[in-house]
C-alpha atoms as a PDB file:
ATOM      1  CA  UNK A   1       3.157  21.199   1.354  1.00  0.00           C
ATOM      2  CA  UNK A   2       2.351  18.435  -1.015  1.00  0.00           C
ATOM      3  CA  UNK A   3       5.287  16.803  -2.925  1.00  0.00           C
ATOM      4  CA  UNK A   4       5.606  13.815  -5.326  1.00  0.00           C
ATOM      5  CA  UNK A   5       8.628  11.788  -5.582  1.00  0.00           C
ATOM      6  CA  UNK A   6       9.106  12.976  -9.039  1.00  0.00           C
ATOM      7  CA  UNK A   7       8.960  16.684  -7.949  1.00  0.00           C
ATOM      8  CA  UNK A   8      11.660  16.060  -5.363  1.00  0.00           C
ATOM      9  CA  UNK A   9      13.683  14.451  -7.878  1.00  0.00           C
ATOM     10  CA  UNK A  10      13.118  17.407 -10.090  1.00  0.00           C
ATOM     11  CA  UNK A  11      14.667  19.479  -7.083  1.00  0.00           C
ATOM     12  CA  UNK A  12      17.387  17.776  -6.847  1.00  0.00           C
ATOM     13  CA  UNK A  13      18.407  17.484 -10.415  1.00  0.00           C
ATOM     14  CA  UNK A  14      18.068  21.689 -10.163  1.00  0.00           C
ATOM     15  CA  UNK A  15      16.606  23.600  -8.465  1.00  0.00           C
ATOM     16  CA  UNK A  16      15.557  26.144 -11.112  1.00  0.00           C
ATOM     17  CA  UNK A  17      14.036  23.451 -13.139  1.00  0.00           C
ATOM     18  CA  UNK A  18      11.497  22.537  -9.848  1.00  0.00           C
ATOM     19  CA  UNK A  19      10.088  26.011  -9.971  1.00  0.00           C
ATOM     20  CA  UNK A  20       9.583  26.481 -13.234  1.00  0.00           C
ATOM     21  CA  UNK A  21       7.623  23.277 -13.586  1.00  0.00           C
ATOM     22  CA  UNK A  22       5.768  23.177  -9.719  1.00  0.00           C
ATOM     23  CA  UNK A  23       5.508  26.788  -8.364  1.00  0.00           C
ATOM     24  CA  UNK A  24       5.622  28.338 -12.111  1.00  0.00           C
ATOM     25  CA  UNK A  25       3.369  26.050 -13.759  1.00  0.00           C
ATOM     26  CA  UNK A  26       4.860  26.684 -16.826  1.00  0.00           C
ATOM     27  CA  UNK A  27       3.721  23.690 -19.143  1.00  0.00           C
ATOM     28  CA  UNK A  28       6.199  20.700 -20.441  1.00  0.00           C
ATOM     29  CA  UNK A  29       6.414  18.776 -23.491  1.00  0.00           C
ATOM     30  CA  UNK A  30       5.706  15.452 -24.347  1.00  0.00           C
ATOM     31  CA  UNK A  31       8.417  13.320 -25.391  1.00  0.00           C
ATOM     32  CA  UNK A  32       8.876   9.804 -26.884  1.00  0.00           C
ATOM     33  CA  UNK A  33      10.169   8.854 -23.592  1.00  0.00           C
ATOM     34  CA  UNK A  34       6.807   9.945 -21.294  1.00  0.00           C
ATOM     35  CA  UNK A  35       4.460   8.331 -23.882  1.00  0.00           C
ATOM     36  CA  UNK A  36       6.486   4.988 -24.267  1.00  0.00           C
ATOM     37  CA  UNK A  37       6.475   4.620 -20.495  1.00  0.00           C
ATOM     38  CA  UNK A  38       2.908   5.490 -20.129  1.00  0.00           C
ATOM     39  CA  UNK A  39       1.826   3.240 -23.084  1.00  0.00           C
ATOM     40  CA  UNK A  40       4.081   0.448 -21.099  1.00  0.00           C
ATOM     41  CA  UNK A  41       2.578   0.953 -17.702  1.00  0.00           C
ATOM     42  CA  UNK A  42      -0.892   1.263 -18.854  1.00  0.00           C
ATOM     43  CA  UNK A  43      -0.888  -2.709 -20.500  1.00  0.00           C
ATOM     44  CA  UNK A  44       0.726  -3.801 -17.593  1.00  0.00           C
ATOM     45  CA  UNK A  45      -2.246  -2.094 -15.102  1.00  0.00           C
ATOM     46  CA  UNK A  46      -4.279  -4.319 -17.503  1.00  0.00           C
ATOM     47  CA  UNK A  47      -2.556  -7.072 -17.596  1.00  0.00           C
ATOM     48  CA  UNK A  48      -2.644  -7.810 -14.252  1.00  0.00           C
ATOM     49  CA  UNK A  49      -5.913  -6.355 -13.445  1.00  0.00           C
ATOM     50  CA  UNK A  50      -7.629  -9.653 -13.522  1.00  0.00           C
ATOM     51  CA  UNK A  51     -10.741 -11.484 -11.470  1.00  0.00           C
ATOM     52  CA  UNK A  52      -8.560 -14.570 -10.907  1.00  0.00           C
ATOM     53  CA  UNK A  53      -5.406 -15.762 -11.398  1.00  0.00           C
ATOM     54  CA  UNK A  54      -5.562 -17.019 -14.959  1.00  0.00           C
ATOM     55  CA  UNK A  55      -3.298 -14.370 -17.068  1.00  0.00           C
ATOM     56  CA  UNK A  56      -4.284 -12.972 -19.947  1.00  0.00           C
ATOM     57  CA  UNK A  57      -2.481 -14.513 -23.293  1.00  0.00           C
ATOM     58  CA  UNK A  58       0.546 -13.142 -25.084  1.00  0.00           C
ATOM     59  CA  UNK A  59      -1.411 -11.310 -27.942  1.00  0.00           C
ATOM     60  CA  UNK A  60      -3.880  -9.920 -25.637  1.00  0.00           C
ATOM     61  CA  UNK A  61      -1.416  -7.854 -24.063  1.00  0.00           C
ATOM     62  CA  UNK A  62      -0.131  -6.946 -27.182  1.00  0.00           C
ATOM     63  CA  UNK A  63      -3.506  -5.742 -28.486  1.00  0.00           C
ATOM     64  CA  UNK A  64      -3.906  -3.650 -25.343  1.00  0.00           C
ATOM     65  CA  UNK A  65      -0.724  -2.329 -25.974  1.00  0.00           C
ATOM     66  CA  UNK A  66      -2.176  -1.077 -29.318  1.00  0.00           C
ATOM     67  CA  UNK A  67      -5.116  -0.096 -27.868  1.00  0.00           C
ATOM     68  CA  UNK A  68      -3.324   2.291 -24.979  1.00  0.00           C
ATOM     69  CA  UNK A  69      -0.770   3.371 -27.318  1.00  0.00           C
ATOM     70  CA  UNK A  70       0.308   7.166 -26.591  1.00  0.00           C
ATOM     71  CA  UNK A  71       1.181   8.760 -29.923  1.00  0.00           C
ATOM     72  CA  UNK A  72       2.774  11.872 -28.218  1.00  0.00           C
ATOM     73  CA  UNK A  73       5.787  13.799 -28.486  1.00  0.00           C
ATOM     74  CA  UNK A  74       7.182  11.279 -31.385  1.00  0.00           C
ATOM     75  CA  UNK A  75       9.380  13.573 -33.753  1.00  0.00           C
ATOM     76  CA  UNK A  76       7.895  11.099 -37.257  1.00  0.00           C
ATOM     77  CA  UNK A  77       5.991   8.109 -37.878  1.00  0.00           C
ATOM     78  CA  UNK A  78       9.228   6.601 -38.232  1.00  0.00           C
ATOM     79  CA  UNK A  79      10.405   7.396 -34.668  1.00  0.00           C
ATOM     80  CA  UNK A  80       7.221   6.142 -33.181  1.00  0.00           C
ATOM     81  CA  UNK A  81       7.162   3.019 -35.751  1.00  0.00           C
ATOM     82  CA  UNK A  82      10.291   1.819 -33.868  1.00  0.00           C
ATOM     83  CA  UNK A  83       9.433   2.674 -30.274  1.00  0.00           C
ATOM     84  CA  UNK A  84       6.389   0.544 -30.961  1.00  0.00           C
ATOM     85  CA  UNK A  85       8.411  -2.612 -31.790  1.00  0.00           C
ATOM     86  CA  UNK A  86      10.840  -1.822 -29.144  1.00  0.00           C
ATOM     87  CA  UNK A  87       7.745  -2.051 -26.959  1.00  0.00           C
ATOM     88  CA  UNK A  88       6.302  -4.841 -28.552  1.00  0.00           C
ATOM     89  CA  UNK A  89       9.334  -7.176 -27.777  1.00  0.00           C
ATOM     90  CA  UNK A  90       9.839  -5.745 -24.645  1.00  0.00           C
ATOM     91  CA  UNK A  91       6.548  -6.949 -24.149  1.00  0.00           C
ATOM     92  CA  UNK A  92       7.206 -10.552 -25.433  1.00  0.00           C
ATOM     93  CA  UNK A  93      10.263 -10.749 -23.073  1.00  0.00           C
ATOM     94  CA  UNK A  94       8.340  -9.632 -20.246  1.00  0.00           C
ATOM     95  CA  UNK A  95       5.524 -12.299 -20.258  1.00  0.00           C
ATOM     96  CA  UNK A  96       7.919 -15.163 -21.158  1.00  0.00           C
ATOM     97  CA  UNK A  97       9.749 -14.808 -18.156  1.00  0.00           C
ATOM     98  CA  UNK A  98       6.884 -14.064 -15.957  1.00  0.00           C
ATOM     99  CA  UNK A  99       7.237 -17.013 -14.578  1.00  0.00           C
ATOM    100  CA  UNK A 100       4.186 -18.090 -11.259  1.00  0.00           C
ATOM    101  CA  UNK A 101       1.630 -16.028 -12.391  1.00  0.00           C
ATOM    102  CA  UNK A 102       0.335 -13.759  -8.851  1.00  0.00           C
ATOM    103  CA  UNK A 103      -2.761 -11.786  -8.602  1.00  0.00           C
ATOM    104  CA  UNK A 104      -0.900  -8.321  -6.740  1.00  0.00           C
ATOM    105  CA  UNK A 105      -2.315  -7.270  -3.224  1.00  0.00           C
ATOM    106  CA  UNK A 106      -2.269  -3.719  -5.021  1.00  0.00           C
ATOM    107  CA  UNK A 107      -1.764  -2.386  -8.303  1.00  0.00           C
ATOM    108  CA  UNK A 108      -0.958   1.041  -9.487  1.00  0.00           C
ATOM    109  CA  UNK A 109      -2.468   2.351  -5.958  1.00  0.00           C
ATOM    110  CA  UNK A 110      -2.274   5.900  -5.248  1.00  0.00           C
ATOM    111  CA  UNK A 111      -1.514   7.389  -2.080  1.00  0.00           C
ATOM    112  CA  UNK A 112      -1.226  10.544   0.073  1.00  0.00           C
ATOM    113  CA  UNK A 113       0.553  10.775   3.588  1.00  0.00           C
ATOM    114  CA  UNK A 114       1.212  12.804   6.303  1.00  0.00           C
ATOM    115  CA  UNK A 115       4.595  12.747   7.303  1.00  0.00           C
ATOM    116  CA  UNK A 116       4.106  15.892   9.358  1.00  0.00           C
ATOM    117  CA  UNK A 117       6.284  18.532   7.366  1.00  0.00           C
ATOM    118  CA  UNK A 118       5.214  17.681   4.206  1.00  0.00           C
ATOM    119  CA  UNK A 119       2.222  15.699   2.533  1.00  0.00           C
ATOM    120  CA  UNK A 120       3.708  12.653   0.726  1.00  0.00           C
ATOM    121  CA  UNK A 121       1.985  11.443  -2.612  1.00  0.00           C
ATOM    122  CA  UNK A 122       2.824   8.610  -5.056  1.00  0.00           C
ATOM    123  CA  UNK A 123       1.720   5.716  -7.133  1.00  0.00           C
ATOM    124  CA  UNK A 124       3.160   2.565  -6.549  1.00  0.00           C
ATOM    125  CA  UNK A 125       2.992   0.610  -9.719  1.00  0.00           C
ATOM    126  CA  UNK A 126       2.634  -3.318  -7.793  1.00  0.00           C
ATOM    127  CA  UNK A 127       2.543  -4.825  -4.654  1.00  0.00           C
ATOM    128  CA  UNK A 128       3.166  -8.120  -4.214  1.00  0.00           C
ATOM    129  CA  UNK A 129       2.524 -10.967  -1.975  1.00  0.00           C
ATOM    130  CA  UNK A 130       4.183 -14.153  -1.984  1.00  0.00           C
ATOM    131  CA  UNK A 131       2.747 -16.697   0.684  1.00  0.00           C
ATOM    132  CA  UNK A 132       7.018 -17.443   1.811  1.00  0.00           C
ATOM    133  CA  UNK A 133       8.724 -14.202   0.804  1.00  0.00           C
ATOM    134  CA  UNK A 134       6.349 -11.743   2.411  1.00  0.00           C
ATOM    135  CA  UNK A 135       5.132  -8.243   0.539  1.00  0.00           C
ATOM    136  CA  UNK A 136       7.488  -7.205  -2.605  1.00  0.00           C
ATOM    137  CA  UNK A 137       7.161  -3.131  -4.299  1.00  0.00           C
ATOM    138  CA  UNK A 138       7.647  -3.488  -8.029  1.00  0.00           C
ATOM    139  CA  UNK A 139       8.218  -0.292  -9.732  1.00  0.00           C
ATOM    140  CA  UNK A 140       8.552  -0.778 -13.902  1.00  0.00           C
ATOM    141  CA  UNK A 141      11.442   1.480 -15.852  1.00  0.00           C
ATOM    142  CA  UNK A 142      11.348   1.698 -19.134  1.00  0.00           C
ATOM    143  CA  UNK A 143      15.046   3.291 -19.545  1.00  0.00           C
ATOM    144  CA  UNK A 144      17.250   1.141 -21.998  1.00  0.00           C
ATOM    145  CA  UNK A 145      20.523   1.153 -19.770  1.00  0.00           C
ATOM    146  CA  UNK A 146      20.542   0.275 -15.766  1.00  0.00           C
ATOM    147  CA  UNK A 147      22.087   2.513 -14.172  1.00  0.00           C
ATOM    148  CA  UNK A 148      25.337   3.320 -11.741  1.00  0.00           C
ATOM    149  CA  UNK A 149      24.532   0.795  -8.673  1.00  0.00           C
ATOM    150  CA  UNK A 150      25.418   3.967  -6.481  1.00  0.00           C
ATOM    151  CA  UNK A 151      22.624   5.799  -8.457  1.00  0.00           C
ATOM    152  CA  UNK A 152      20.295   3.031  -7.884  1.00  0.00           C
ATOM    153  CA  UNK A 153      21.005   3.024  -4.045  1.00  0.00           C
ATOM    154  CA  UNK A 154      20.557   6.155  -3.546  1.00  0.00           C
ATOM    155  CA  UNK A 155      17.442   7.139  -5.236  1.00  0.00           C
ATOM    156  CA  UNK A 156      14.458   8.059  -3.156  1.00  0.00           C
ATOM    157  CA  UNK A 157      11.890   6.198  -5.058  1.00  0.00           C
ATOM    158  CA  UNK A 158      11.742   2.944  -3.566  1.00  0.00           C
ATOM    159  CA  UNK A 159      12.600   4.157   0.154  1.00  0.00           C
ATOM    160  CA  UNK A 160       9.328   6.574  -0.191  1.00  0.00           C
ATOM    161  CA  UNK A 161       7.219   3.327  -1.897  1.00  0.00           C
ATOM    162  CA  UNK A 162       8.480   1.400   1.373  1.00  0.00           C
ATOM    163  CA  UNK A 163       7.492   4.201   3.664  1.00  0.00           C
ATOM    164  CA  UNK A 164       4.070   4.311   2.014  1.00  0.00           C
ATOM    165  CA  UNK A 165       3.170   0.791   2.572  1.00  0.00           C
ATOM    166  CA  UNK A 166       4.213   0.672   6.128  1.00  0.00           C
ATOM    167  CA  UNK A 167       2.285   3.103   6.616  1.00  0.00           C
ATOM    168  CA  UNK A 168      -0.998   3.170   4.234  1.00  0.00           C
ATOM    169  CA  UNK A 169      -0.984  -1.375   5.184  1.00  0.00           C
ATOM    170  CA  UNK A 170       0.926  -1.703   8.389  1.00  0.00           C
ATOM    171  CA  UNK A 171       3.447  -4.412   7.095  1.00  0.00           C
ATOM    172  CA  UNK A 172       6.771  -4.182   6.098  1.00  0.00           C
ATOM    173  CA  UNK A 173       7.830  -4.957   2.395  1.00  0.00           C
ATOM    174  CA  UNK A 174      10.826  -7.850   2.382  1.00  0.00           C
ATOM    175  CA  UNK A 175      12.565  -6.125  -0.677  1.00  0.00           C
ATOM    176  CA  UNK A 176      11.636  -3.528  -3.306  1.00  0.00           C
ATOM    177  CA  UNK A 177      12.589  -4.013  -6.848  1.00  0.00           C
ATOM    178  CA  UNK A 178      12.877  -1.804 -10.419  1.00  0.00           C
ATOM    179  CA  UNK A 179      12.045  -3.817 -12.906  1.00  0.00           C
ATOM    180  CA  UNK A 180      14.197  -2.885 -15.709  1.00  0.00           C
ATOM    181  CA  UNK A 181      11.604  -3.769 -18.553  1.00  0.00           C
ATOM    182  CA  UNK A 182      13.539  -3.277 -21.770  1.00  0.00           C
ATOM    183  CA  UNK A 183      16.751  -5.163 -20.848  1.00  0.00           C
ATOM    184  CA  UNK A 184      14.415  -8.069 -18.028  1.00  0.00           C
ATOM    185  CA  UNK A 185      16.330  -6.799 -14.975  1.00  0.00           C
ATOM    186  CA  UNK A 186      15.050  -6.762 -11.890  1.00  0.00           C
ATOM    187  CA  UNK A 187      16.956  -4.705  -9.210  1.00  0.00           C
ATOM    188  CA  UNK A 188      16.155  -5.599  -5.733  1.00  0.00           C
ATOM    189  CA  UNK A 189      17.070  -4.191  -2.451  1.00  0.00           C
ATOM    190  CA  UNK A 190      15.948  -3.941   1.404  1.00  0.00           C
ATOM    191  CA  UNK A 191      15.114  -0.730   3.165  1.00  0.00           C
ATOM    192  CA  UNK A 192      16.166  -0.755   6.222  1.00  0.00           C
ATOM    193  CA  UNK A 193      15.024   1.344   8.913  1.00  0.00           C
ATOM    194  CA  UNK A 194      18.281   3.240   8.637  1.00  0.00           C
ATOM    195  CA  UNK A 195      17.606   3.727   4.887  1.00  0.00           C
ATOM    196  CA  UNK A 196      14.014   4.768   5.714  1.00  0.00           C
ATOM    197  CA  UNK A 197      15.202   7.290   7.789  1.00  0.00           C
ATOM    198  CA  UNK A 198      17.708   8.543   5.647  1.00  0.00           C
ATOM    199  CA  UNK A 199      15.317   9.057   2.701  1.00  0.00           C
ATOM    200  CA  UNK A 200      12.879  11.086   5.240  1.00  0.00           C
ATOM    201  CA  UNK A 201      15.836  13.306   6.034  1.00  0.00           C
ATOM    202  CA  UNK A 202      16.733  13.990   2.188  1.00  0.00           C
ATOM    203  CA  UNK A 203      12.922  14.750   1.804  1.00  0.00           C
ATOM    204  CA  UNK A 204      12.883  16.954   4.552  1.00  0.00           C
ATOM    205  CA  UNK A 205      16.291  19.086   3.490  1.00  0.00           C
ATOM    206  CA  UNK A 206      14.579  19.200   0.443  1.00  0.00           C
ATOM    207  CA  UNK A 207      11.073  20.516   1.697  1.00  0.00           C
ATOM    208  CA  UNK A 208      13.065  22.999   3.749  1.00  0.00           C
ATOM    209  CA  UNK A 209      14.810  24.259   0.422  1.00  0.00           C
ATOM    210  CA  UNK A 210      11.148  24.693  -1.496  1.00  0.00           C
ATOM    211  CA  UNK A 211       9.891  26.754   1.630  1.00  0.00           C
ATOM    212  CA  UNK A 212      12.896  29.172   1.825  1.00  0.00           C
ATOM    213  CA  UNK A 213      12.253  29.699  -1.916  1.00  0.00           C
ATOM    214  CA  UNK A 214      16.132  28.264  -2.689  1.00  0.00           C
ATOM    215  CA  UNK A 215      15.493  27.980  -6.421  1.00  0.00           C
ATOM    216  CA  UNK A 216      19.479  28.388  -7.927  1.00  0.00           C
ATOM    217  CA  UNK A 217      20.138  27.065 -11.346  1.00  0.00           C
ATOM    218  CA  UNK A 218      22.132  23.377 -11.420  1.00  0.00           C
ATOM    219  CA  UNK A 219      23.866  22.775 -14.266  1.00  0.00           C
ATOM    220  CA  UNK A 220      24.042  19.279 -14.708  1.00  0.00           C
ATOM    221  CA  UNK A 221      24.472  16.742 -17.560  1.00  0.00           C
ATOM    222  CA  UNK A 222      20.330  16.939 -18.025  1.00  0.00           C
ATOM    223  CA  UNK A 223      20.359  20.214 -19.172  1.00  0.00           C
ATOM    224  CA  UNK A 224      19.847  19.002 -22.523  1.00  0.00           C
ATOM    225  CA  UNK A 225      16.649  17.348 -21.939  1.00  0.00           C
ATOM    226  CA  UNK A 226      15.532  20.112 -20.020  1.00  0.00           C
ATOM    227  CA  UNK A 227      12.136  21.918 -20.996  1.00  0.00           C
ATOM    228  CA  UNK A 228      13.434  25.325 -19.794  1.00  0.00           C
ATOM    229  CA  UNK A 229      17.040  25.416 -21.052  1.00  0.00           C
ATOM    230  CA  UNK A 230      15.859  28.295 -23.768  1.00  0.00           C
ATOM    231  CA  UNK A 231      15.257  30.255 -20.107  1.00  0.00           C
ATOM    232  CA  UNK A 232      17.650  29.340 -17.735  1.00  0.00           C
ATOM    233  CA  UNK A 233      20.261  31.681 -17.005  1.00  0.00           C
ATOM    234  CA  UNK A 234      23.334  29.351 -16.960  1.00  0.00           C
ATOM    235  CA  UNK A 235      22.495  29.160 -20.314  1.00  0.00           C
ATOM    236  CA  UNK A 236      22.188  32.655 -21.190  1.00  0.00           C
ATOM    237  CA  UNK A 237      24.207  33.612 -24.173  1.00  0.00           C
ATOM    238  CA  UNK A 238      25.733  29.928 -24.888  1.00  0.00           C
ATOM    239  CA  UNK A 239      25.336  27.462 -27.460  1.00  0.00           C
ATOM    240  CA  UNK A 240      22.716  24.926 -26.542  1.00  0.00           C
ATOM    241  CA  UNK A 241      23.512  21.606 -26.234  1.00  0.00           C
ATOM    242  CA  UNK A 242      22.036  18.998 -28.569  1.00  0.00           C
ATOM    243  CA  UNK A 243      19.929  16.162 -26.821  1.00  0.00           C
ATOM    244  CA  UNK A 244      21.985  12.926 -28.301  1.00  0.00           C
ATOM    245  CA  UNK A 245      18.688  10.062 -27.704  1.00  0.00           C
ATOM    246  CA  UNK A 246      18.657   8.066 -30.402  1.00  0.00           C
ATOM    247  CA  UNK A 247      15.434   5.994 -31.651  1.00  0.00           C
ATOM    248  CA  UNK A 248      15.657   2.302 -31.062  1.00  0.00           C
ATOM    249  CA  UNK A 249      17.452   0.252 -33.414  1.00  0.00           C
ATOM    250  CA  UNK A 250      14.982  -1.467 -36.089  1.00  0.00           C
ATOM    251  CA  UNK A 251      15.693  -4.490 -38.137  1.00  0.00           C
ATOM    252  CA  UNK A 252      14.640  -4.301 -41.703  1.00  0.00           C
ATOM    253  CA  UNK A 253      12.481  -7.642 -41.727  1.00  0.00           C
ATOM    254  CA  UNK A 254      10.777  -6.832 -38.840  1.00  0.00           C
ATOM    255  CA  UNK A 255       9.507  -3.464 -40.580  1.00  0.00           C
ATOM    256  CA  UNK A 256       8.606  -5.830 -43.333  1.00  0.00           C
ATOM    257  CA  UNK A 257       6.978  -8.108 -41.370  1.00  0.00           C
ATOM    258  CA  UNK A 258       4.926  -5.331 -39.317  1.00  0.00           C
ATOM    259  CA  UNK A 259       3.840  -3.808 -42.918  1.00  0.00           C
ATOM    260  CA  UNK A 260       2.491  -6.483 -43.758  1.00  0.00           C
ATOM    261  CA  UNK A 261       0.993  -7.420 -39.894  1.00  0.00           C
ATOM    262  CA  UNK A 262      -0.410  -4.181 -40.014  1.00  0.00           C
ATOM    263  CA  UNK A 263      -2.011  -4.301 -43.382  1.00  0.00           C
ATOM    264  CA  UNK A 264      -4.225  -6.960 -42.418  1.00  0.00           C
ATOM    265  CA  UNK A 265      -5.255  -5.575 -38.908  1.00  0.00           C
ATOM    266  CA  UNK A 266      -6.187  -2.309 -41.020  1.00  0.00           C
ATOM    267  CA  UNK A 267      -8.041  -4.311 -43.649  1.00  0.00           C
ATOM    268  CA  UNK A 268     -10.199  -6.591 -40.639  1.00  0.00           C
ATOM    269  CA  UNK A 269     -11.163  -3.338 -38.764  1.00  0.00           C
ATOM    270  CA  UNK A 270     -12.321  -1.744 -42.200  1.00  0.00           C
ATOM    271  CA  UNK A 271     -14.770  -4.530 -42.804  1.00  0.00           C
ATOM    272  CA  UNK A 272     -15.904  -4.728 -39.347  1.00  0.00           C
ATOM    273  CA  UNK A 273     -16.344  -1.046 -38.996  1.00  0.00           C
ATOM    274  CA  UNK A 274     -18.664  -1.337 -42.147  1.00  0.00           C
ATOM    275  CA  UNK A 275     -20.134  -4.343 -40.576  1.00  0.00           C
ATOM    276  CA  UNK A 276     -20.915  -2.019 -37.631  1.00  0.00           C
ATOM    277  CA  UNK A 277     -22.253   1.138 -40.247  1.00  0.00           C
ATOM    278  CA  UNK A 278     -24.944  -0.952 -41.539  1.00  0.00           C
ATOM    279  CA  UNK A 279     -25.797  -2.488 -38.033  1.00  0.00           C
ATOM    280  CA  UNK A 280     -25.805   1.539 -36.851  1.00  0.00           C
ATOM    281  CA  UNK A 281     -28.379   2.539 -39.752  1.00  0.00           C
ATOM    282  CA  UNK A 282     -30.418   0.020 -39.381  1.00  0.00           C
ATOM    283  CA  UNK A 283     -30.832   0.528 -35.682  1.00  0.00           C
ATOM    284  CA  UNK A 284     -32.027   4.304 -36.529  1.00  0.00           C
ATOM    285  CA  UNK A 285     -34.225   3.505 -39.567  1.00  0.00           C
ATOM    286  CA  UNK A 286     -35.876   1.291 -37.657  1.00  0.00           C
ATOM    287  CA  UNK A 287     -36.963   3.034 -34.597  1.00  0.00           C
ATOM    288  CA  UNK A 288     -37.335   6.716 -36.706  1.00  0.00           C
ATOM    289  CA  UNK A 289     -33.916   8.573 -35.033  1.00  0.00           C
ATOM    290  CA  UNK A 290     -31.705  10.393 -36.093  1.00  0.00           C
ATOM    291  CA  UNK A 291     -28.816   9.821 -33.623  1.00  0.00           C
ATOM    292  CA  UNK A 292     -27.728   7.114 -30.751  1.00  0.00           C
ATOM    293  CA  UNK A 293     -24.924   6.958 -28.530  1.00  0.00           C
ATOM    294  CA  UNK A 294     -22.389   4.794 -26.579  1.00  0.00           C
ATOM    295  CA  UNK A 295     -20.301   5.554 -23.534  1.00  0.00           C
ATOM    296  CA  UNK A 296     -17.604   7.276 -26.013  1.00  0.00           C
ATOM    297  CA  UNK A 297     -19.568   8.513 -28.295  1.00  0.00           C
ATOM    298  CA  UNK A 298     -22.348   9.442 -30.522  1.00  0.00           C
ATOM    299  CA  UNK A 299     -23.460   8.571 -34.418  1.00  0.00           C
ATOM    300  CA  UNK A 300     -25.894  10.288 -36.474  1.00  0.00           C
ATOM    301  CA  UNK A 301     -27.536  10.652 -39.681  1.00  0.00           C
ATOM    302  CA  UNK A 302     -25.315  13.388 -41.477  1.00  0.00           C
ATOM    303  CA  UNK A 303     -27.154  16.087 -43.880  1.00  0.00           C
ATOM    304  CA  UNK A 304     -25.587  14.154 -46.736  1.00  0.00           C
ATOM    305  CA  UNK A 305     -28.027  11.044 -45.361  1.00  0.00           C
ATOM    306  CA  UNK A 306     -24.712   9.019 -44.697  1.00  0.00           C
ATOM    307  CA  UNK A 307     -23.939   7.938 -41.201  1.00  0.00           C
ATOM    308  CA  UNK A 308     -21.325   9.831 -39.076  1.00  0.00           C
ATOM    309  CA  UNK A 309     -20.241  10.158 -36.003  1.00  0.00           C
ATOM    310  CA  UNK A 310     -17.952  11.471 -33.875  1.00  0.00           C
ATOM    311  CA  UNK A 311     -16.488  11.439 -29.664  1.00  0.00           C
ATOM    312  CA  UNK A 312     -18.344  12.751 -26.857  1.00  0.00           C
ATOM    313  CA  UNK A 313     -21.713  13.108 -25.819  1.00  0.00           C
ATOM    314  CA  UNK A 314     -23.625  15.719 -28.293  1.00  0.00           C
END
């Protein structure tokens, strides 16, 4: 079997829910919540994706955070209006208190292992190495609140990042860490080999449970945010529960402000995509063709004689 930490975590939020989503296939929704944490960890991979160690500035990591912006699952332009700035400030916090910038010994690595019952997989946001602390896992969350300590401890993530690098690099990490993004805390702990062998016993109970097809329902204070709650029979016949997230708080001047921002950003890439039409034309008058392409797209001559264009590669 191949599991991912987030499909044993599904499994042991309820049980139900895991089949549904890994055995059933049956598909998921985005949500503000999956594209604000993928826009986040996206202009981070960049961010520290450099040749050498001279960061990039404070507004180029804001413009990739434009550029990688996922505009899924928002309920209005409003909603996603304010996740934006949430990000955006997040984003400010984070590289003011970066503190010695640190090229990472690995960054948003992928892995697979063989832990003999079960094939492990993962992605392990950072790695770092610091010359007098030794190897540090960094793992971003994008959740507004920390939570419970006991939660924290508990939670397989980290142990199964630790396990990875043992294994995949042959060194043990000093401490592993979730950086808490929105709020700038970092939570740091050691895995001991006691821990480590803990977590491999959870994963293997759980394993177990997938393989003898255990698949009961769990109610549990999820439920609301649950994809399948119109299906799951401990639900049958009740009232749904409302999900109670609220979109992040938004100051009025800052809207203002961002209006305004934005106006001009729109009103630069307007002349410079015009800048670009005429360079586009010319290029095709000139050598007698009617279309050319890039690595993302292609532009043409349109019937109308007007240049067009559009994404992919015919």
């Amino acid at each position: 079997m191949k599991i991912s930490y987030s499909a044993i975590s599904s499994y042991q939020n309820c049980p139900l829910a895991y089949k549904f989503q890994y055995v059933d296939k049956l598909p998921t929704a985005p949500s503000p919540a999956l594209s604000f944490g993928q826009s986040f960890h996206e202009a981070l991979r960049w961010f520290y994706d450099v040749p050498t160690e001279d960061p990039y500035s404070l507004q180029e990591l804001i413009d990739r955070l434009e550029t990688c912006w996922v505009s899924d699952g928002y309920s209005s332009p409003e909603e996603e209006a304010r996740y934006f700035l949430q990000a955006r400030s997040a984003i400010e916090l984070f590289y003011r208190n970066i503190g010695d910038f640190r090229m990472p010994a690995a960054l948003e690595h992928r892995f697979l292992i063989d832990l003999g019952f079960c094939h492990l997989s993962g992605v392990i946001d950072r790695l770092d190495k610091d010359p007098e602390a030794g190897f540090e896992i960094v793992d971003y969350k994008t959740n507004r609140r920390l939570p419970p300590a006991k939660r924290l401890y508990n939670d397989l993530q980290l142990p199964i990042y630790h396990i990875a690098v043992e294994r995949i690099w042959e060194v043990s990490p000093e401490k592993v860490t979730f950086h808490y993004l929105l709020i700038n805390h970092r939570h740091s702990m050691v895995i001991t080999p006691e821990r480590a062998e803990g977590a491999l016993a959870e994963i293997r109970r759980v394993v177990g449970c997938i393989e003898s097809e255990a698949f009961e329902p769990e109610k549990n204070p999820l439920c609301p945010w649950c994809d399948y709650i119109e299906i799951c029979p401990v639900w049958e016949g009740k009232a749904i529960p409302q999900k109670t997230t609220r979109s992040p708080a938004l100051e009025i001047g800052e809207a203002v402000d961002e209006i305004l921002l934005s106006e001009r950003k729109v009103a630069r890439s307007l002349a410079r995509i015009e800048g670009l039409k005429s360079v586009v034309s010319s290029y095709l008058e000139e050598h007698g063709i009617d279309k050319v392409g890039g690595s993302r797209g292609v532009a043409f001559i349109g019937k109308d004689g007007s240049l067009s264009w559009h994404e992919g590669d015919s």
